[in-house]
Protein backbone atom coordinates (compact mmCIF):
# COMPACT_ATOMS: atom_id res chain seq x y z
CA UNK A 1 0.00 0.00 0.00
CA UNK A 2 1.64 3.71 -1.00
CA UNK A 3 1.87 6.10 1.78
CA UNK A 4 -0.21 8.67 0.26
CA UNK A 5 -3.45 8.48 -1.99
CA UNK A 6 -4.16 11.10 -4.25
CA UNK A 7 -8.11 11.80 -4.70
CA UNK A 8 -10.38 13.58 -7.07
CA UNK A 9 -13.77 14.43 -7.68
CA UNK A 10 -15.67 15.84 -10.51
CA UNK A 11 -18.38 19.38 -10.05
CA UNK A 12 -20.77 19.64 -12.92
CA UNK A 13 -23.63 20.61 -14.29
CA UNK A 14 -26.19 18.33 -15.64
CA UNK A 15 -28.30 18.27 -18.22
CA UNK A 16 -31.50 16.07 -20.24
CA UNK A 17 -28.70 15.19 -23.18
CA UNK A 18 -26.22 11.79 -21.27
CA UNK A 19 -23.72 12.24 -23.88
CA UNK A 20 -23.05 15.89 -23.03
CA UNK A 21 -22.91 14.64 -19.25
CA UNK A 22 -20.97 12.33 -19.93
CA UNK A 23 -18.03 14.74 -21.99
CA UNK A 24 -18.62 16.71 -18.91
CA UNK A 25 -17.76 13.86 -16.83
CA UNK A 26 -14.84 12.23 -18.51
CA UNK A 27 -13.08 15.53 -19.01
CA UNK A 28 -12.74 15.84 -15.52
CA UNK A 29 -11.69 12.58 -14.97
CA UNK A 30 -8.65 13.20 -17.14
CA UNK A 31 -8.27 16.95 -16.07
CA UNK A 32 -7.82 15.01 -12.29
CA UNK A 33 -5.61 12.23 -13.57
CA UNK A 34 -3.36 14.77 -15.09
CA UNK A 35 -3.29 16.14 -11.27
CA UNK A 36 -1.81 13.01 -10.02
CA UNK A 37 -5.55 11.53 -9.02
CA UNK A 38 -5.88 7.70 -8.87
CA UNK A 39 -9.59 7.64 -7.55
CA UNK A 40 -12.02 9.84 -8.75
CA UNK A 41 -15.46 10.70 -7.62
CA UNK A 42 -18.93 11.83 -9.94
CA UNK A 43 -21.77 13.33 -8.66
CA UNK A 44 -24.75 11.49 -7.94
CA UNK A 45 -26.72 10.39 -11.23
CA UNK A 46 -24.50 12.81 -13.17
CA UNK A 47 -25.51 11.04 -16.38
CA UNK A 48 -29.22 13.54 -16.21
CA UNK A 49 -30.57 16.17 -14.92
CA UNK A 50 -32.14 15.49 -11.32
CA UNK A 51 -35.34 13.88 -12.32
CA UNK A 52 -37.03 13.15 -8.70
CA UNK A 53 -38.37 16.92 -8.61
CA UNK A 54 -41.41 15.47 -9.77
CA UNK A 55 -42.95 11.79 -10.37
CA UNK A 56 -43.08 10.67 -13.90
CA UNK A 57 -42.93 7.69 -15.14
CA UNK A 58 -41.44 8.08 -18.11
CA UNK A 59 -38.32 8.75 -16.12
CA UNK A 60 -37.98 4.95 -15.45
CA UNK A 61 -36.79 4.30 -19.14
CA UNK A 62 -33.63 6.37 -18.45
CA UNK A 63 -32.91 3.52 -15.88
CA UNK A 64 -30.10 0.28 -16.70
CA UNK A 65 -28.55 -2.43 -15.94
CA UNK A 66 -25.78 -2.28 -13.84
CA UNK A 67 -23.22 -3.56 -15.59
CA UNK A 68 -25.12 -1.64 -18.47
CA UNK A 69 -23.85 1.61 -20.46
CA UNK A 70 -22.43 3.66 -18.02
CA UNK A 71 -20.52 1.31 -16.24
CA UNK A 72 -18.81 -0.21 -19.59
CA UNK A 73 -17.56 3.40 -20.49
CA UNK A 74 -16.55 3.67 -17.60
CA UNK A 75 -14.75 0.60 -17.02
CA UNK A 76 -13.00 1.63 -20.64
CA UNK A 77 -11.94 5.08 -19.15
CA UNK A 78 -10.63 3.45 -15.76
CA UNK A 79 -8.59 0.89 -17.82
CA UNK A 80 -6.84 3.60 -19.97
CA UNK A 81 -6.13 6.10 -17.07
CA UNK A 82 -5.47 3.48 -14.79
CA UNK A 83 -7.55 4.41 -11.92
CA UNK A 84 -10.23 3.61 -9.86
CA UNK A 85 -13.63 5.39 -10.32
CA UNK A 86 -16.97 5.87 -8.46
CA UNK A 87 -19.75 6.68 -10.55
CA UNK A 88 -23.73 6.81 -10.21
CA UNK A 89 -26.12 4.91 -11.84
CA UNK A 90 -30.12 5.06 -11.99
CA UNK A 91 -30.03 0.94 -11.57
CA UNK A 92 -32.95 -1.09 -13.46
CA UNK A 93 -32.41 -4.47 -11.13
CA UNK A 94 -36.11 -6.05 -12.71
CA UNK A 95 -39.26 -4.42 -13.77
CA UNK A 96 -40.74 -2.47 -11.60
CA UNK A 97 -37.41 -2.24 -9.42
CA UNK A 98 -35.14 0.39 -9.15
CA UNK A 99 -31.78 1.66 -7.23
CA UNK A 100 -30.24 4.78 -6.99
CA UNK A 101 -26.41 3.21 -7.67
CA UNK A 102 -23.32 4.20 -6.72
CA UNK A 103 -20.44 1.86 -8.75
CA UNK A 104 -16.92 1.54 -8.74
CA UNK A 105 -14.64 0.64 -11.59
CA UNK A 106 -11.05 -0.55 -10.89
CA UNK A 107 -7.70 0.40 -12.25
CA UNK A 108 -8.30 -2.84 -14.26
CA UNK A 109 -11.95 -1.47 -15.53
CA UNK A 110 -13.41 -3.77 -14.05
CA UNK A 111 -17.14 -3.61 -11.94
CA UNK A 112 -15.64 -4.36 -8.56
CA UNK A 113 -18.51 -3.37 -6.69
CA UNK A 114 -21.75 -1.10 -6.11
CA UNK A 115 -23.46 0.48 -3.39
CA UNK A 116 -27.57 0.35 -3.97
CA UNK A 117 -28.69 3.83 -1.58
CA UNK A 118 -30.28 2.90 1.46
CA UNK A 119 -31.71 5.97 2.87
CA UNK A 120 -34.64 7.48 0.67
CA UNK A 121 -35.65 10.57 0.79
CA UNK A 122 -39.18 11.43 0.07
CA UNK A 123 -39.46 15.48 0.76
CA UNK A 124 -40.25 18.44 -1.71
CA UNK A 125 -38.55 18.14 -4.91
CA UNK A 126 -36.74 15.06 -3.49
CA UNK A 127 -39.69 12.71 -4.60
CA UNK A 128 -37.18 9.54 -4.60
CA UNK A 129 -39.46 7.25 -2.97
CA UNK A 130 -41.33 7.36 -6.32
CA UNK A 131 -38.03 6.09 -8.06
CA UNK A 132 -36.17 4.32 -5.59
CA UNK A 133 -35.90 1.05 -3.57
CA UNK A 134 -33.75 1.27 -0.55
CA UNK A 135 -30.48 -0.86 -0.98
CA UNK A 136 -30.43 -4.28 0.63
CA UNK A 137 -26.35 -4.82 0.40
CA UNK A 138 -26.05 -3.57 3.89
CA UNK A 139 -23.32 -0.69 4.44
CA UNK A 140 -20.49 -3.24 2.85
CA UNK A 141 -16.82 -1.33 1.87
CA UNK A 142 -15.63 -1.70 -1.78
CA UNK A 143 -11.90 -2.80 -2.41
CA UNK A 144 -10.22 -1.21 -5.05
CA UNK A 145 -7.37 -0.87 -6.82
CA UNK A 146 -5.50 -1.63 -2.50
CA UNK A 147 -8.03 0.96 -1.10
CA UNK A 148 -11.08 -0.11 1.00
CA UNK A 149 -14.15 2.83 -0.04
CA UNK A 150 -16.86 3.08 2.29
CA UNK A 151 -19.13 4.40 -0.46
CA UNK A 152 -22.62 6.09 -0.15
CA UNK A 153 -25.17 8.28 -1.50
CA UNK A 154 -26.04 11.79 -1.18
CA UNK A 155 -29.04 11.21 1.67
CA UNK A 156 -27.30 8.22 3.30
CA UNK A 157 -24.25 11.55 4.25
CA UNK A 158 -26.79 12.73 7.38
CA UNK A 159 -27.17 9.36 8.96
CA UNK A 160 -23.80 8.75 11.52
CA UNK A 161 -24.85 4.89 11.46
CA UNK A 162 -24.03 5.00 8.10
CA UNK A 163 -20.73 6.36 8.35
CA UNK A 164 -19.86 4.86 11.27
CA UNK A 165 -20.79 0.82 9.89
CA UNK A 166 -18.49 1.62 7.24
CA UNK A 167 -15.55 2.59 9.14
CA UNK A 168 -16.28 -0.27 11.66
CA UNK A 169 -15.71 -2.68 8.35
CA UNK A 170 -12.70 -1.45 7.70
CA UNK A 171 -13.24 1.83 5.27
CA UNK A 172 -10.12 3.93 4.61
CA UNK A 173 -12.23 6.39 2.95
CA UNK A 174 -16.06 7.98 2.83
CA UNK A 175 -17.70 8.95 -0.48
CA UNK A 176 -20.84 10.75 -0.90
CA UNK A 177 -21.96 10.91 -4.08
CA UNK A 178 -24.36 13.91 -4.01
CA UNK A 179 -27.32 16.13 -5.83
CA UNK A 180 -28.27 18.57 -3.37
CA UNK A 181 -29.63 22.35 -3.36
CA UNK A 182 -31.74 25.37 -2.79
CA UNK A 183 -34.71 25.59 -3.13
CA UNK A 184 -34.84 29.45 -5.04
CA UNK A 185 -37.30 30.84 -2.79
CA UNK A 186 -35.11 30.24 0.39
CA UNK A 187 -33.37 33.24 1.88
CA UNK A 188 -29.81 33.65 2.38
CA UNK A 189 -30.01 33.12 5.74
CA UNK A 190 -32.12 29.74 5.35
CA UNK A 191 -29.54 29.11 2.66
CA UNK A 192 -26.67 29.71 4.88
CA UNK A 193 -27.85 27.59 7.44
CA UNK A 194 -28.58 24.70 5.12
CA UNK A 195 -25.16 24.85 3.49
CA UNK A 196 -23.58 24.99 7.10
CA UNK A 197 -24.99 21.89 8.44
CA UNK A 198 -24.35 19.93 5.25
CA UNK A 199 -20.62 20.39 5.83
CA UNK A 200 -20.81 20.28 9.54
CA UNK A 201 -22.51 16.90 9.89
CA UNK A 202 -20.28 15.30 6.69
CA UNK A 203 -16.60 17.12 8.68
CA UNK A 204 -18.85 15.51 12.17
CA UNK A 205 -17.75 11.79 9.94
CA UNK A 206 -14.44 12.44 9.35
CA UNK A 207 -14.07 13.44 13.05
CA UNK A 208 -15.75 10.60 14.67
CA UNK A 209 -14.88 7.75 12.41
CA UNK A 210 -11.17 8.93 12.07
CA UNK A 211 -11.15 8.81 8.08
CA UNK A 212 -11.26 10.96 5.12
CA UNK A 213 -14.51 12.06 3.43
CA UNK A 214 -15.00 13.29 -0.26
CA UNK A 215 -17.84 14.39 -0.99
CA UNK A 216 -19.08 15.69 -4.85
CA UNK A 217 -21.82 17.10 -5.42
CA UNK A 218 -23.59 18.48 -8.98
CA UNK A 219 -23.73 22.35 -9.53
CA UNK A 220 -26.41 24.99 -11.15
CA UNK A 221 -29.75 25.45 -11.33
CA UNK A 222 -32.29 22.68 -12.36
CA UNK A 223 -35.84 23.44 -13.32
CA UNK A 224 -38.70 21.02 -12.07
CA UNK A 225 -39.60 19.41 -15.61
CA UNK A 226 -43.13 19.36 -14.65
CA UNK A 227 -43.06 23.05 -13.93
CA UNK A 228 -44.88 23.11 -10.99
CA UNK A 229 -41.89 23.47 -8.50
CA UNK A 230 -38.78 26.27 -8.45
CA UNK A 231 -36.67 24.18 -9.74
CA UNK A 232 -32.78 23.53 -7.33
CA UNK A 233 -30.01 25.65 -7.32
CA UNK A 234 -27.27 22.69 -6.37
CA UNK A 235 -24.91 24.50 -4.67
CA UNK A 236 -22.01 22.68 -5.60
CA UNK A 237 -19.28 23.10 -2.60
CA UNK A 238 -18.23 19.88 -3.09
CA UNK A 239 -14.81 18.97 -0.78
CA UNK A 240 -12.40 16.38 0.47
CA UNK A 241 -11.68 16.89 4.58
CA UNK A 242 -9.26 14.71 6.12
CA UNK A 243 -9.71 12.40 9.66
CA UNK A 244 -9.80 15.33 11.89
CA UNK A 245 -12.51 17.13 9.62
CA UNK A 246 -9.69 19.63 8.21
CA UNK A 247 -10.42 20.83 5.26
CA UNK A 248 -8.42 19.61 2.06
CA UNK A 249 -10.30 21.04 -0.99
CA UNK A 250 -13.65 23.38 -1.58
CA UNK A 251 -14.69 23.21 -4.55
CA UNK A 252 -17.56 26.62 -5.06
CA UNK A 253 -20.85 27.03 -5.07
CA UNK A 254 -22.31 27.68 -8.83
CA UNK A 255 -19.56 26.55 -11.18
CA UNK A 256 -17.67 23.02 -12.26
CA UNK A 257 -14.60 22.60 -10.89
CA UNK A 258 -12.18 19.39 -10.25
CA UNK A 259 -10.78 19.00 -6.67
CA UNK A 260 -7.61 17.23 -6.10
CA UNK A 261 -6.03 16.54 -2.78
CA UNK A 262 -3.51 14.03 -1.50
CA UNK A 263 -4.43 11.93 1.54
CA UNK A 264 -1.59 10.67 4.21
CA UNK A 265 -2.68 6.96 4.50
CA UNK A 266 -1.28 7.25 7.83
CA UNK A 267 -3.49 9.89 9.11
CA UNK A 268 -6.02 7.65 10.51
CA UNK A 269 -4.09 5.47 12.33
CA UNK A 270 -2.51 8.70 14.10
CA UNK A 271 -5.55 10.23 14.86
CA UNK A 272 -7.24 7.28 16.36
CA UNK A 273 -4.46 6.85 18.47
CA UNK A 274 -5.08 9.91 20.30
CA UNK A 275 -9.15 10.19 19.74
CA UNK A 276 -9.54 6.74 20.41
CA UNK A 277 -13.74 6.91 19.98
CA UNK A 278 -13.75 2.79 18.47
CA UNK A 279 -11.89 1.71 22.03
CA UNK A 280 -14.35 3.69 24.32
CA UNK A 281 -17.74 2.56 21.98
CA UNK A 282 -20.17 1.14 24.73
CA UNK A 283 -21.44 -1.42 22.50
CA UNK A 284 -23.31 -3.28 25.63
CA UNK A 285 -24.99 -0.21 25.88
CA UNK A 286 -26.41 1.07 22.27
CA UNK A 287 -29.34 -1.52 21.63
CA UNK A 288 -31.71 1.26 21.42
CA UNK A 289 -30.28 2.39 17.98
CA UNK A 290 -32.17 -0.98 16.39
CA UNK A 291 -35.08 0.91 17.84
CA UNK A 292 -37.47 3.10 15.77
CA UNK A 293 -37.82 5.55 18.92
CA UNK A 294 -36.87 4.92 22.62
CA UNK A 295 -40.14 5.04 24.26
């Protein structure tokens, strides 16, 4: 295993037309391989625009199989660059059956391993439920390429169960595949506030769990194809914080960018050494998380 691990992720703007996406896509892929990156992170279903603003079933025929389309091009790209990437995938499993699907292609280009979201949102123009069946893989890490990803998706980043059964299964890394936004009519205040606790609770991961989060999210605004909503303003922001929550990379909040940032393997090993939170875990004591509510 090297020392160090350079990482990367991709902040883009997405549109109805996949093969402009994808350009978008793979020409950040190579613009962070030239930077020295040898795993790089999409957004979440960066192949389209956000489609769960509204419930349409005509949506569903954008769905495939995983391995399908995306995952063959990118298998192709992660064979020529020679890296390992995590991409997003609106899964068709079977009829009537769908995932919102995180996958990783190896160095090799090679499917090595997906992650089918488990939390599902179901809130205003986050109508996922309608799309979505919550992953039944459990919160498994992904090797890759020597590098155990804890990978998840976008909704699954405010849960610290998630997080935490990753890095208790041996993930080096967390990756949060993300589409999230304004809503236009919000203030700046509300706005501020939103954007705050987004970082503080992914930073809160790093922090407890003693690892490294990246985190990419799409960027610009959206309109609700039905036209009944505001549309989202994703507010890009995507970043890569190290074990103690310091951050490594910002990326902004309304344009693409590619974020590269070299992670000390060793890091987590230090840190937990002094913030030993896994040693002082009262496990004998938590059976009220397997609870809905504690009543």
């Amino acid at each position: 295993m090297t020392k160090t691990l350079t990482i990367g992720l991709v902040q883009h703007a997405c549109t109805e037309d996949r093969a402009t996406n994808l350009a978008a896509s793979t020409a950040g892929i190579r613009d962070a391989v030239a930077q020295g990156a040898k795993v790089v992170v999409l957004p979440e279903l960066h192949t389209g625009v956000y489609f769960c603003q509204s419930e349409d079933l005509r949506r569903f025929d954008q769905a495939e199989a995983v391995p399908g389309p995306t995952t063959q091009m990118l298998g192709v790209l992660a064979k020529e660059l020679e890296i390992t990437i995590v991409g997003s995938v609106f899964e068709r499993r079977a009829a009537g059956l769908y995932h919102n699907t995180a996958v990783v292609l190896d160095a090799s280009g090679n499917l090595v391993g997906r992650y089918r979201k488990m939390h599902i949102p179901d809130d205003p123009g986050y109508y996922e439920k309608f799309y979505f069946t919550p992953g039944d893989q459990a919160f498994a890490p992904i090797d890759a390429d020597g590098s155990r990803l804890g990978v998840l998706v976008c909704w699954d980043q405010w849960y610290p169960e998630a997080a935490r059964i990753m890095a208790l299964h041996g993930a080096e890394l967390l990756l949060y595949p993300t589409a999230i936004g304004w809503d236009p009519r919000d203030d700046e205040s509300e706005r501020a506030r939103q954007h705050d606790a987004w970082c503080t609770i992914q930073r809160a991961h790093a922090i407890a769990n003693g690892v490294p989060v990246i985190v990419c999210n799409r960027t610009g605004h959206e309109p609700d194809p039905s036209g009944a909503g505001p549309g989202i303003d994703f507010w890009g922001s995507s970043f890569i914080v190290g074990p103690q929550g310091e951050m490594l990379a910002e990326a902004p909040t309304n344009e693409p960018a590619v974020l590269v940032a070299e992670i000390d393997r060793s890091r987590s090993e230090q840190v937990r050494r002094i913030w030993p939170f896994f040693r002082d875990r009262r496990i004998d004591a938590y059976g009220d998380l397997a609870k809905r509510y504690g009543e």
